[in-house]
N, C-alpha and C. Protein backbone atom coordinates (compact mmCIF):
# COMPACT_ATOMS: atom_id res chain seq x y z
N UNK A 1 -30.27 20.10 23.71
CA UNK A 1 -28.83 20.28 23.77
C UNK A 1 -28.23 19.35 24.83
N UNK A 2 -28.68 19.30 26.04
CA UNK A 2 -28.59 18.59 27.16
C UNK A 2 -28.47 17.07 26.13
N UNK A 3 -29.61 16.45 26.03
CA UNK A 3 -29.14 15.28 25.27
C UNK A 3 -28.26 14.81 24.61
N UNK A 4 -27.92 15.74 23.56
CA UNK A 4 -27.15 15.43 22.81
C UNK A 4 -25.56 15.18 23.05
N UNK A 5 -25.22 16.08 24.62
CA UNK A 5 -24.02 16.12 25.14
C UNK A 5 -24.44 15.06 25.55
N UNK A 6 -25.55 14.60 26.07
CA UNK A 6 -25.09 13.27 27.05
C UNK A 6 -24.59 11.73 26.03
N UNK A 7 -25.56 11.79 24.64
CA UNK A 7 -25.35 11.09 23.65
C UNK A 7 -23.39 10.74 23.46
N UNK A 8 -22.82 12.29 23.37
CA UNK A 8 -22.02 12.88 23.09
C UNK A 8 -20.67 11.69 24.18
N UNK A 9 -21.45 12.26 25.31
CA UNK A 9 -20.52 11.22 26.32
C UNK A 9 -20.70 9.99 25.96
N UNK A 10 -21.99 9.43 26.41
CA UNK A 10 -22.30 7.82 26.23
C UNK A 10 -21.36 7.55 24.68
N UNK A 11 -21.31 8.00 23.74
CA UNK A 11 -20.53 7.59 22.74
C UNK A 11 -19.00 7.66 22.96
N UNK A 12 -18.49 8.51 23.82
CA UNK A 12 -16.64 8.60 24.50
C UNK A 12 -16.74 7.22 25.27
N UNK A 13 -17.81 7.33 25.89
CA UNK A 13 -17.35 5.79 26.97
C UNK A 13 -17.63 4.62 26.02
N UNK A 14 -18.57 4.57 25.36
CA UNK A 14 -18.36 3.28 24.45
C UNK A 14 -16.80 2.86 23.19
N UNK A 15 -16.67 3.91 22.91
CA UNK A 15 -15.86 3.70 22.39
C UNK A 15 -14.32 3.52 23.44
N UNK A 16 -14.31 4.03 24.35
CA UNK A 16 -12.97 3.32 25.26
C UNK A 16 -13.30 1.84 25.87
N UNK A 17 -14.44 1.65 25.59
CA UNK A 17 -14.99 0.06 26.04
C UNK A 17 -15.03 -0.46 24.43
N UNK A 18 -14.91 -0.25 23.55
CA UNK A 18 -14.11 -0.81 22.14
C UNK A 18 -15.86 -1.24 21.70
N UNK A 19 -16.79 -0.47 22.09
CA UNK A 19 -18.11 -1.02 21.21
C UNK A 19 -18.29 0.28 20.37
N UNK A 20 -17.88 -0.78 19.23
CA UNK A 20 -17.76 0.71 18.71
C UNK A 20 -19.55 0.90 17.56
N UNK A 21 -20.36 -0.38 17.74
CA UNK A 21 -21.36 -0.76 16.88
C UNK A 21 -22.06 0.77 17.71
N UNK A 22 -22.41 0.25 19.15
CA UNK A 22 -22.85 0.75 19.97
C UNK A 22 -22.79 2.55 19.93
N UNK A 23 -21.49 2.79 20.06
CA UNK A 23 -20.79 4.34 19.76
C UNK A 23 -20.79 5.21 18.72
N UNK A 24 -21.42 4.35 17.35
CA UNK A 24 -22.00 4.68 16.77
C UNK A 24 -23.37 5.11 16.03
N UNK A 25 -23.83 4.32 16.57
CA UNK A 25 -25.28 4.75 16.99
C UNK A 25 -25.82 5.83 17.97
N UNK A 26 -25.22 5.85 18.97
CA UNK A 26 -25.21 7.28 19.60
C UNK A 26 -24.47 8.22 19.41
N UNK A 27 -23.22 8.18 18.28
CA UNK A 27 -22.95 9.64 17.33
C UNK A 27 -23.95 9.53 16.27
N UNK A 28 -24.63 8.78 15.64
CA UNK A 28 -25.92 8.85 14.54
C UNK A 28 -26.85 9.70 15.72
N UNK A 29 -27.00 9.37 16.34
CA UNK A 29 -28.42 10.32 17.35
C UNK A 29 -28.11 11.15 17.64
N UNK A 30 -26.88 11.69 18.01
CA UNK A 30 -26.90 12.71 18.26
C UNK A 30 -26.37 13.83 17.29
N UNK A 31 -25.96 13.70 16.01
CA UNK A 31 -26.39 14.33 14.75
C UNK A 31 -27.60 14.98 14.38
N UNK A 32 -28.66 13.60 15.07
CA UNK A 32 -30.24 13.85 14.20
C UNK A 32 -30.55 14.51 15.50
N UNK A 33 -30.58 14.88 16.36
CA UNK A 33 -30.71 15.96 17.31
C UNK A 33 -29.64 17.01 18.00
N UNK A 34 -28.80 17.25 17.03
CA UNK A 34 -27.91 18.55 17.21
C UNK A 34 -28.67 19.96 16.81
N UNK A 35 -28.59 20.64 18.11
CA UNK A 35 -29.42 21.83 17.59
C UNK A 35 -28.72 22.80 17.20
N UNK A 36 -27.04 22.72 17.47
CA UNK A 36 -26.60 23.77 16.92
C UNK A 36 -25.02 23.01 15.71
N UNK A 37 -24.46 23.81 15.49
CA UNK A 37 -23.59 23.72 14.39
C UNK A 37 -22.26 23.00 15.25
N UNK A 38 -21.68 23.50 16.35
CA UNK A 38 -20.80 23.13 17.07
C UNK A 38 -21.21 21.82 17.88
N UNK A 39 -22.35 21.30 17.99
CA UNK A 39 -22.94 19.95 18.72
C UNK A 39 -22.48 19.55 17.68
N UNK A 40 -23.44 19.34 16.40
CA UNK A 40 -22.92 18.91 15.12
C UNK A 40 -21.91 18.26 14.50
N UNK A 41 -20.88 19.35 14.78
CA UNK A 41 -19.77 19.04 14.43
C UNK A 41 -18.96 18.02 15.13
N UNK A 42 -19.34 18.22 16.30
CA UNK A 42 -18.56 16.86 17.08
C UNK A 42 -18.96 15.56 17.38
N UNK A 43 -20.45 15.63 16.73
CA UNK A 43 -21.16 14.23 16.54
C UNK A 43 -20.58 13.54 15.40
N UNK A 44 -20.25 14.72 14.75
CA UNK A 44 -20.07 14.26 13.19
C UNK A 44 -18.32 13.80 12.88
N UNK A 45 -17.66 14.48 13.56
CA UNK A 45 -16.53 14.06 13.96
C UNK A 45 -16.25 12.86 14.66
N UNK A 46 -17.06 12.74 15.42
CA UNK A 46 -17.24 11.38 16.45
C UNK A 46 -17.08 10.39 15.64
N UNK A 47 -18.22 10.02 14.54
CA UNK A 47 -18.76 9.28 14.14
C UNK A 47 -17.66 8.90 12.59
N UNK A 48 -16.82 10.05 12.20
CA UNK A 48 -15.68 9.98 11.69
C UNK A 48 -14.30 9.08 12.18
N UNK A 49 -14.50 9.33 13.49
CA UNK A 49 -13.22 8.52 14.52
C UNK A 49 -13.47 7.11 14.61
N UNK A 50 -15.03 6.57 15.01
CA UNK A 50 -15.51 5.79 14.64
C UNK A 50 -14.59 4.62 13.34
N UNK A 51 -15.50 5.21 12.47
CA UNK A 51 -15.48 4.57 10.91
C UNK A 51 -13.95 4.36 10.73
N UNK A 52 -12.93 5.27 10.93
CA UNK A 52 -11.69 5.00 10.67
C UNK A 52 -11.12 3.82 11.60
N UNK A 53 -11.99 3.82 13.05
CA UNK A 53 -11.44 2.57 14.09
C UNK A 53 -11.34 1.71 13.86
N UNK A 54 -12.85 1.87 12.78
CA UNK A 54 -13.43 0.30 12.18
C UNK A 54 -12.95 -0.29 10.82
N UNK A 55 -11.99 0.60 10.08
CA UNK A 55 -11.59 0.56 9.02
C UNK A 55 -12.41 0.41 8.11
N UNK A 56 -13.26 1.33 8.31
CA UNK A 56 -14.20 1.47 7.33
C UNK A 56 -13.95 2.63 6.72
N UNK A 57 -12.66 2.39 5.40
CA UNK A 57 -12.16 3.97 5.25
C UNK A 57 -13.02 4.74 3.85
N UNK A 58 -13.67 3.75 3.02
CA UNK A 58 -14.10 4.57 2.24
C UNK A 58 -15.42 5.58 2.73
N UNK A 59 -16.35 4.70 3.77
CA UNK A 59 -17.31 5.87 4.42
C UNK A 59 -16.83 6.79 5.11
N UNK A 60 -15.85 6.20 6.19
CA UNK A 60 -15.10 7.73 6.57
C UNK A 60 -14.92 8.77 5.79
N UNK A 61 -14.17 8.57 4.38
CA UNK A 61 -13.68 9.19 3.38
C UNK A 61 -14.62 10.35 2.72
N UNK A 62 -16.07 9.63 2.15
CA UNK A 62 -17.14 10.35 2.45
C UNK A 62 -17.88 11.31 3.29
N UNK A 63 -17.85 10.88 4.43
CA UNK A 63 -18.36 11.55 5.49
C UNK A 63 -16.87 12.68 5.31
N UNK A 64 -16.02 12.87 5.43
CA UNK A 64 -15.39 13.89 5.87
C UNK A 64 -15.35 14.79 4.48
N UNK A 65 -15.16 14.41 3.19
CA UNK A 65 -15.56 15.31 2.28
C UNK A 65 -16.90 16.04 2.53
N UNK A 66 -18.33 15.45 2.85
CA UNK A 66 -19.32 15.95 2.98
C UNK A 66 -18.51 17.22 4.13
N UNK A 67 -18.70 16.65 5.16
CA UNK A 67 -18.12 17.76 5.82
C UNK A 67 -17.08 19.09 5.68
N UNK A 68 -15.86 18.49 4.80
CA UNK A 68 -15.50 19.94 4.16
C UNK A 68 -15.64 20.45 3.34
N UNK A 69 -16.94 20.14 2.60
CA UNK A 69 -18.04 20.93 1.85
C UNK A 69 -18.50 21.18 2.20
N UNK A 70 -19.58 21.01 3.41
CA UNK A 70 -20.05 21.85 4.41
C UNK A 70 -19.04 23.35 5.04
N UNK A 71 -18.03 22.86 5.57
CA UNK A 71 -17.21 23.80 5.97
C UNK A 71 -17.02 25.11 5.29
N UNK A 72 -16.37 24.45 3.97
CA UNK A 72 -15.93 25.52 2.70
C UNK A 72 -16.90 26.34 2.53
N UNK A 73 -18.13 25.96 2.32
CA UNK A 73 -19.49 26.92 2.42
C UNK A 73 -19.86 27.74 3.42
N UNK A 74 -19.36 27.82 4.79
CA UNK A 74 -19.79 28.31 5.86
C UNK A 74 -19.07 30.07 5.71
N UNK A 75 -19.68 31.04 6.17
CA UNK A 75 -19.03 32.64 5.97
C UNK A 75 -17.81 32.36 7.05
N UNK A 76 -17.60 31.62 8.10
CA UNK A 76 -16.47 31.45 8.49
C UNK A 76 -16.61 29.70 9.12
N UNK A 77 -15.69 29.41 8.03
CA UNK A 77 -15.23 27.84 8.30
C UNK A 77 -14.52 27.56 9.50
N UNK A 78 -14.61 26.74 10.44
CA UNK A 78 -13.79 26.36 11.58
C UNK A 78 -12.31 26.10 10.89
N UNK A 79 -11.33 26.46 10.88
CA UNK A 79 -10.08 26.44 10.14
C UNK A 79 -9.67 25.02 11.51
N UNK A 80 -9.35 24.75 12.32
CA UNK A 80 -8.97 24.30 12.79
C UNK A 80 -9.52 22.55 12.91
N UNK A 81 -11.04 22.79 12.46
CA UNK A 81 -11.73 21.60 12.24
C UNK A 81 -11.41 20.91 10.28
N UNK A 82 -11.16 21.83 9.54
CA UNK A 82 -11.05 21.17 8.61
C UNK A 82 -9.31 20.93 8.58
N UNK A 83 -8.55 21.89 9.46
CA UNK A 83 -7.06 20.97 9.31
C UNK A 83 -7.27 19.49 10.08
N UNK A 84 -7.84 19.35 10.84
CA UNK A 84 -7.89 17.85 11.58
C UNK A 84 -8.77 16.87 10.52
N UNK A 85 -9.36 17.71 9.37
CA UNK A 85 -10.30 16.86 9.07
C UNK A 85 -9.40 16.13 7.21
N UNK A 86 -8.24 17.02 6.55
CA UNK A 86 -7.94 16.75 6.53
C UNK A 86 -6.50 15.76 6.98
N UNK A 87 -6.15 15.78 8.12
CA UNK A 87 -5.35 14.97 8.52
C UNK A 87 -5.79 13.68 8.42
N UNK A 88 -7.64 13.03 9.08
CA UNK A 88 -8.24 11.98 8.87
C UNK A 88 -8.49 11.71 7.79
N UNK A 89 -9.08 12.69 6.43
CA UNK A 89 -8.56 12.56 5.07
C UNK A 89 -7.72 11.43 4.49
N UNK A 90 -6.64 11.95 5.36
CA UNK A 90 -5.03 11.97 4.79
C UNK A 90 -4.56 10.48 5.01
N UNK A 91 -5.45 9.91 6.51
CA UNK A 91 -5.56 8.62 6.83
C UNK A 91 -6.17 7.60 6.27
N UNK A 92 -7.68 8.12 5.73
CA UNK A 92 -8.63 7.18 5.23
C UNK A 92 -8.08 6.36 3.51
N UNK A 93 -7.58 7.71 3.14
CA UNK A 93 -6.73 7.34 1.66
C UNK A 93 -5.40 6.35 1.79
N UNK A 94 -4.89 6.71 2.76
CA UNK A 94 -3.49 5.86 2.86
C UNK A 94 -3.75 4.64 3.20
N UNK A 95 -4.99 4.61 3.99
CA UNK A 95 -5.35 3.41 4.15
C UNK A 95 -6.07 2.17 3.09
N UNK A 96 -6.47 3.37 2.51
CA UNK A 96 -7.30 2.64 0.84
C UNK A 96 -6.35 2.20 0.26
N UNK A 97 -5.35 2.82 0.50
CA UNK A 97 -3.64 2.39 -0.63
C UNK A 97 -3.85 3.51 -1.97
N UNK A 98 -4.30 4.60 -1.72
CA UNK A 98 -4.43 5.80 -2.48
C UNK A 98 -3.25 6.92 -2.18
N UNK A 99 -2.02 6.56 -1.71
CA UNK A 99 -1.02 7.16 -1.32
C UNK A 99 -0.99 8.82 -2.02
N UNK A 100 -0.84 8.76 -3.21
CA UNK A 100 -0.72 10.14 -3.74
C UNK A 100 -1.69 11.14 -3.07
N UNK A 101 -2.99 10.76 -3.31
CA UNK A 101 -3.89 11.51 -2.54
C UNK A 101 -3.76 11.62 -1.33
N UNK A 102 -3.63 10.83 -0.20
CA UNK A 102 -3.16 10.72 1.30
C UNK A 102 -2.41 12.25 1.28
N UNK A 103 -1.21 11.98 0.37
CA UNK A 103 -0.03 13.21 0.69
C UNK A 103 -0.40 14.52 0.19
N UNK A 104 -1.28 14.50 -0.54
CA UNK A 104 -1.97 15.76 -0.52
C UNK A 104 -2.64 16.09 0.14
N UNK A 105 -3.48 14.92 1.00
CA UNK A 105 -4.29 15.88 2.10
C UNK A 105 -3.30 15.98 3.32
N UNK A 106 -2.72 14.91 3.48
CA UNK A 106 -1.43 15.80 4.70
C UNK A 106 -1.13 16.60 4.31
N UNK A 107 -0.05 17.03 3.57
CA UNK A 107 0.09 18.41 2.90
C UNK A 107 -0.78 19.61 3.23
N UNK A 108 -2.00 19.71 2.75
CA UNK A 108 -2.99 20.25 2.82
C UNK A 108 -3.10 20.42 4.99
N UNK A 109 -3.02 19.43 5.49
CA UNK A 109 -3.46 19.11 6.89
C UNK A 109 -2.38 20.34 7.48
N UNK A 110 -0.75 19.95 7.11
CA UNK A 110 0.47 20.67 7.56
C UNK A 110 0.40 21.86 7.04
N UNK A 111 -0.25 22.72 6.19
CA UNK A 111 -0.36 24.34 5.73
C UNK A 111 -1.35 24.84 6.67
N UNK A 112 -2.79 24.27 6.91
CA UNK A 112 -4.09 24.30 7.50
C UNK A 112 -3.44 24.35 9.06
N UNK A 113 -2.65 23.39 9.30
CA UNK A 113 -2.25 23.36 10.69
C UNK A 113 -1.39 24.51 11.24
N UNK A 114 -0.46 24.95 10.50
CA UNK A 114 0.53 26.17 10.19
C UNK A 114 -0.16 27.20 10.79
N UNK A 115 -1.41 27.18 9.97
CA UNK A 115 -1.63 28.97 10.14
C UNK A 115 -2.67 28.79 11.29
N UNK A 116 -3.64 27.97 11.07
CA UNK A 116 -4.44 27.70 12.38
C UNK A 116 -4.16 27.69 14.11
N UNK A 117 -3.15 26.82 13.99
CA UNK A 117 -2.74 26.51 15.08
C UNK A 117 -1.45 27.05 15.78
N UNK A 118 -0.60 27.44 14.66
CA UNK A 118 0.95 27.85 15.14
C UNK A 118 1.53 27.25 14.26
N UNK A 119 2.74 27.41 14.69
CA UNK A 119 4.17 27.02 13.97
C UNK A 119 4.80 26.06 15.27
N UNK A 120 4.02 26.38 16.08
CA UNK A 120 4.98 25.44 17.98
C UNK A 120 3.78 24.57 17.96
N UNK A 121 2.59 24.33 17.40
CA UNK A 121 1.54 23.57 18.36
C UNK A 121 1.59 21.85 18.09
N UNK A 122 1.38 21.39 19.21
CA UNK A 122 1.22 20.08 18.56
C UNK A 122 0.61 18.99 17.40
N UNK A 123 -0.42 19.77 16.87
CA UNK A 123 -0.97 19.47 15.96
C UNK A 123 -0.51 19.89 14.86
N UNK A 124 0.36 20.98 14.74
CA UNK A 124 1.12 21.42 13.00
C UNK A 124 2.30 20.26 13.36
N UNK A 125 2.98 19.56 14.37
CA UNK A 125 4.24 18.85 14.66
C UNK A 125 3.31 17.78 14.37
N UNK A 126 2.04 16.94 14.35
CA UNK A 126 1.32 15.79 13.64
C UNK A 126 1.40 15.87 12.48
N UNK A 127 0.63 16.63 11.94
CA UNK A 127 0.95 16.69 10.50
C UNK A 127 2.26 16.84 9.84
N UNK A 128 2.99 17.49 10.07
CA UNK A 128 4.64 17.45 9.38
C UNK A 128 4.73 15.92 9.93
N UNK A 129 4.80 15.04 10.74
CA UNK A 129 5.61 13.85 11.45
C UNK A 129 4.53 12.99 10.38
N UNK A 130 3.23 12.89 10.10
CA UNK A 130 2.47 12.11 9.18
C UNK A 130 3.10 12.53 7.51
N UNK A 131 3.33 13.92 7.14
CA UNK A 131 3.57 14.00 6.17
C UNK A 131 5.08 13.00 5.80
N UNK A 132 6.49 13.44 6.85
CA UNK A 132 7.29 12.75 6.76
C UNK A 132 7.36 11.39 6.76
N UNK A 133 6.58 10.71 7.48
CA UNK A 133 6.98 9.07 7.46
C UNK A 133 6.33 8.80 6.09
N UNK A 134 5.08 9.42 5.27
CA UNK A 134 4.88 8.87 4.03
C UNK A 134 5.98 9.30 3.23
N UNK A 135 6.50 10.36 3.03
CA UNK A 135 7.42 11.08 2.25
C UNK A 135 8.91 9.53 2.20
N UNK A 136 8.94 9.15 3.86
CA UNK A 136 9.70 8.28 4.07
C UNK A 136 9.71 6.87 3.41
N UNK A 137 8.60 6.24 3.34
CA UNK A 137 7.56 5.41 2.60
C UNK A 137 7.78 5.69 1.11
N UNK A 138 7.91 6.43 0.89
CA UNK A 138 8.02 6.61 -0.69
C UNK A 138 9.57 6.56 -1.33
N UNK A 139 10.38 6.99 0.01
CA UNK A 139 11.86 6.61 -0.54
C UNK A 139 12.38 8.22 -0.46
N UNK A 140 11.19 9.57 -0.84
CA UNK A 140 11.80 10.35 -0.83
C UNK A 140 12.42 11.28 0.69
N UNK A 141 14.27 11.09 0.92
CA UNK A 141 14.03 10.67 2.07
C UNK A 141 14.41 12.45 2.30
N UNK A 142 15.16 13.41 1.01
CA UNK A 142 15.22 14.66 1.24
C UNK A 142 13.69 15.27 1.83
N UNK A 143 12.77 15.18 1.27
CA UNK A 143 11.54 15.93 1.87
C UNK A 143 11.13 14.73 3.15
N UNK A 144 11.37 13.95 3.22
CA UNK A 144 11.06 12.98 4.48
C UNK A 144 11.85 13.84 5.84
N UNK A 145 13.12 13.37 5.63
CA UNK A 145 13.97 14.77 6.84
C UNK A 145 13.84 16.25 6.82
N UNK A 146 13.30 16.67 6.16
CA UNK A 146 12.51 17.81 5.99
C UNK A 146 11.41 17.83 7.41
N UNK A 147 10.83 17.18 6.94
CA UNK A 147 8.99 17.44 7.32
C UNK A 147 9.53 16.77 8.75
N UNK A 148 10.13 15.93 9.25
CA UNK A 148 10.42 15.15 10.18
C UNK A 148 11.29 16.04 11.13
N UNK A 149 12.41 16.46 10.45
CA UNK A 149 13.01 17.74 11.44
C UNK A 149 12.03 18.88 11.93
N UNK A 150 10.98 19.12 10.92
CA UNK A 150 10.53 20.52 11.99
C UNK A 150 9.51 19.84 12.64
N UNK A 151 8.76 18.55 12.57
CA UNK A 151 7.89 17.97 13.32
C UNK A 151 8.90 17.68 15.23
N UNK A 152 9.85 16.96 14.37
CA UNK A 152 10.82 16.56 16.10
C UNK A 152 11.16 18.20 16.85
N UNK A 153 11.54 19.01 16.07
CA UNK A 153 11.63 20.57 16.59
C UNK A 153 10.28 20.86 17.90
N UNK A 154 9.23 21.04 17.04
CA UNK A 154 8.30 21.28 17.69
C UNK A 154 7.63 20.22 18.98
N UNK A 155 7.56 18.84 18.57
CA UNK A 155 7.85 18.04 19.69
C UNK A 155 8.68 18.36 20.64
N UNK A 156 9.96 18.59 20.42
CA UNK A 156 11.08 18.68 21.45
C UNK A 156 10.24 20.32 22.52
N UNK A 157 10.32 21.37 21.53
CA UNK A 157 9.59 22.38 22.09
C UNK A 157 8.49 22.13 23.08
N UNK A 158 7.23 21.41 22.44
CA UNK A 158 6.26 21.45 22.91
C UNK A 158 6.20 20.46 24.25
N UNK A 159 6.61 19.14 24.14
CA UNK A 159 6.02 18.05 25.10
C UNK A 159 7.48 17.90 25.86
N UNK A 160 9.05 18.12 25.32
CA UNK A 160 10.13 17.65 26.26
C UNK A 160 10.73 16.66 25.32
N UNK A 161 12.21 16.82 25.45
CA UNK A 161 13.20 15.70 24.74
C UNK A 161 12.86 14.38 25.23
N UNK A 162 12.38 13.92 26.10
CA UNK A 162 12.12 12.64 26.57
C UNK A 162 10.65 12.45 26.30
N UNK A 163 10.23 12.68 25.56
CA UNK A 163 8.00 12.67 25.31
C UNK A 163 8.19 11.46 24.24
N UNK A 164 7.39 10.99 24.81
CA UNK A 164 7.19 9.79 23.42
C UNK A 164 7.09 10.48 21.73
N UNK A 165 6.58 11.43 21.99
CA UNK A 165 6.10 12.12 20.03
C UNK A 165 7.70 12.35 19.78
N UNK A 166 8.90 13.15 21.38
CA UNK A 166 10.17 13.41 20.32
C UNK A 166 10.84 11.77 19.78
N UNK A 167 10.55 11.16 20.27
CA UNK A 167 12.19 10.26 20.25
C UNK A 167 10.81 9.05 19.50
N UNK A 168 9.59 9.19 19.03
CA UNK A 168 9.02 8.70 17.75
C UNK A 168 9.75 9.61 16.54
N UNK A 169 9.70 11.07 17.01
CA UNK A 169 10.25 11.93 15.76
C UNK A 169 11.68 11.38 15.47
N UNK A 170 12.55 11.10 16.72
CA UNK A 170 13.81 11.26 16.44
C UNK A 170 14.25 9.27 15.91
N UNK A 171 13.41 8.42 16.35
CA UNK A 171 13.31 7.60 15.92
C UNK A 171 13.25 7.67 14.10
N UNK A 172 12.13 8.06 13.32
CA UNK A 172 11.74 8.05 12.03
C UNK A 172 12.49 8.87 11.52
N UNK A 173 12.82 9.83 11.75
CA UNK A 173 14.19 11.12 11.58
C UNK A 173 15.39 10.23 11.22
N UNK A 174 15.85 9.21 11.96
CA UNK A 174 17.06 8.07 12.06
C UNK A 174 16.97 7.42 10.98
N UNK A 175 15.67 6.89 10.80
CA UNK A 175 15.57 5.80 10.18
C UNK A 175 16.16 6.20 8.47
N UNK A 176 15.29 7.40 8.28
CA UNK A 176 15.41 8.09 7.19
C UNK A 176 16.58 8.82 6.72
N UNK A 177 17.34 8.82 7.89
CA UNK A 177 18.93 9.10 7.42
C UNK A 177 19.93 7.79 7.20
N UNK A 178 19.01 6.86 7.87
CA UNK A 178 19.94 5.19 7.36
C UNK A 178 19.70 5.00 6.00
N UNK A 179 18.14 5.03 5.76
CA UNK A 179 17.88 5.01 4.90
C UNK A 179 18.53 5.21 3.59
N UNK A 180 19.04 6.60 3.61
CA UNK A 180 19.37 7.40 2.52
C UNK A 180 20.92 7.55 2.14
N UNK A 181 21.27 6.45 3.61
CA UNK A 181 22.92 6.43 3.31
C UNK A 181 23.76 6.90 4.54
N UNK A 182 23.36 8.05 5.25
CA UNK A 182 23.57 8.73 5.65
C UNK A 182 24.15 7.77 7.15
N UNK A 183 24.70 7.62 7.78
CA UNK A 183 24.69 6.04 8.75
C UNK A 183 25.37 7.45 9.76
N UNK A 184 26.17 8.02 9.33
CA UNK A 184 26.79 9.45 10.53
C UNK A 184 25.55 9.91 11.44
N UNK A 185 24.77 10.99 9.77
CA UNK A 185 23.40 11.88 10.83
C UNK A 185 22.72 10.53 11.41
N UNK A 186 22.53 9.32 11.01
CA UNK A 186 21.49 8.76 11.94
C UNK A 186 21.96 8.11 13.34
């Protein structure tokens, strides 16, 4: 166990030193010596953060389905690990240029995040703010200011009217009311 946390670290510091060849190889090791389910999971996560750094989105893409098939099977699934896991999901597809799918796993990320985490937490205000800028992206700008208002809500709540996440919210919130015509609300 000891090892594997240390693996665990040595792979945080490589990756803020941008080796990420390196950082991955010590989330591979410390997978193949996780003795429990929660080591596991954060090797395996690791090594998820990884692959997406590297834009390597179709293995990411893989690896995190394996994993919430793993999950789904478990008598109690980490609810909070498969809302983050689709959120990276939600990334790896958008990044493929698989948009439709992307917005279903945000979607999926912003319900998962809802009940998991709150209705105030910062992570249900990620997912609504990811769901909105694609929604935005697509033109549709009614569900775009949707998802974007209760994301900036909860920002404003959570971190302060002056936090970089509100006035990103209230930024894309703007945009999407220029967007749509609207030149007053923005």
């Amino acid at each position: 166990q000891r090892r594997c946390e240390l693996l665990l670290n040595l792979e945080q510091a490589q990756r803020r030193q941008r080796k990420l060849a390196e950082a991955e190889q010590s989330a591979l090791a410390a997978i193949e010596i996780a003795s429990s389910r929660s080591l596991r999971a954060r090797a395996q996560d690791a090594l998820v953060d990884i692959q997406l750094e590297q834009a390597r989105y179709p293995e990411a893409e893989q690896r995190i389905v394996d994993i919430l098939r793993t999950e789904h099977v478990e008598a109690r699934p980490d609810g909070a690990r498969v809302a983050r896991c689709y959120r990276k999901l939600g990334t790896a597809r958008l990044k493929s240029d698989r948009n439709a799918e992307a917005l279903e796993a945000f979607r999926q990320a912003a319900e998962l995040s809802e009940r998991v985490f709150g209705a105030g937490h910062a992570e249900t205000a990620q997912s609504f703010a990811e769901l909105g800028m694609l929604h935005r992206q697509h033109g549709d700008h009614a569900q775009a200011q949707l998802f974007l208002r209760r994301a900036l809500d909860i920002h404003r709540g959570a971190s302060g009217l002056d936090s970089h996440e509100a006035t990103q919210g209230l930024y894309q919130l703007a945009s999407s009311l220029e967007e749509s015509g609207d030149l007053d609300g923005a």
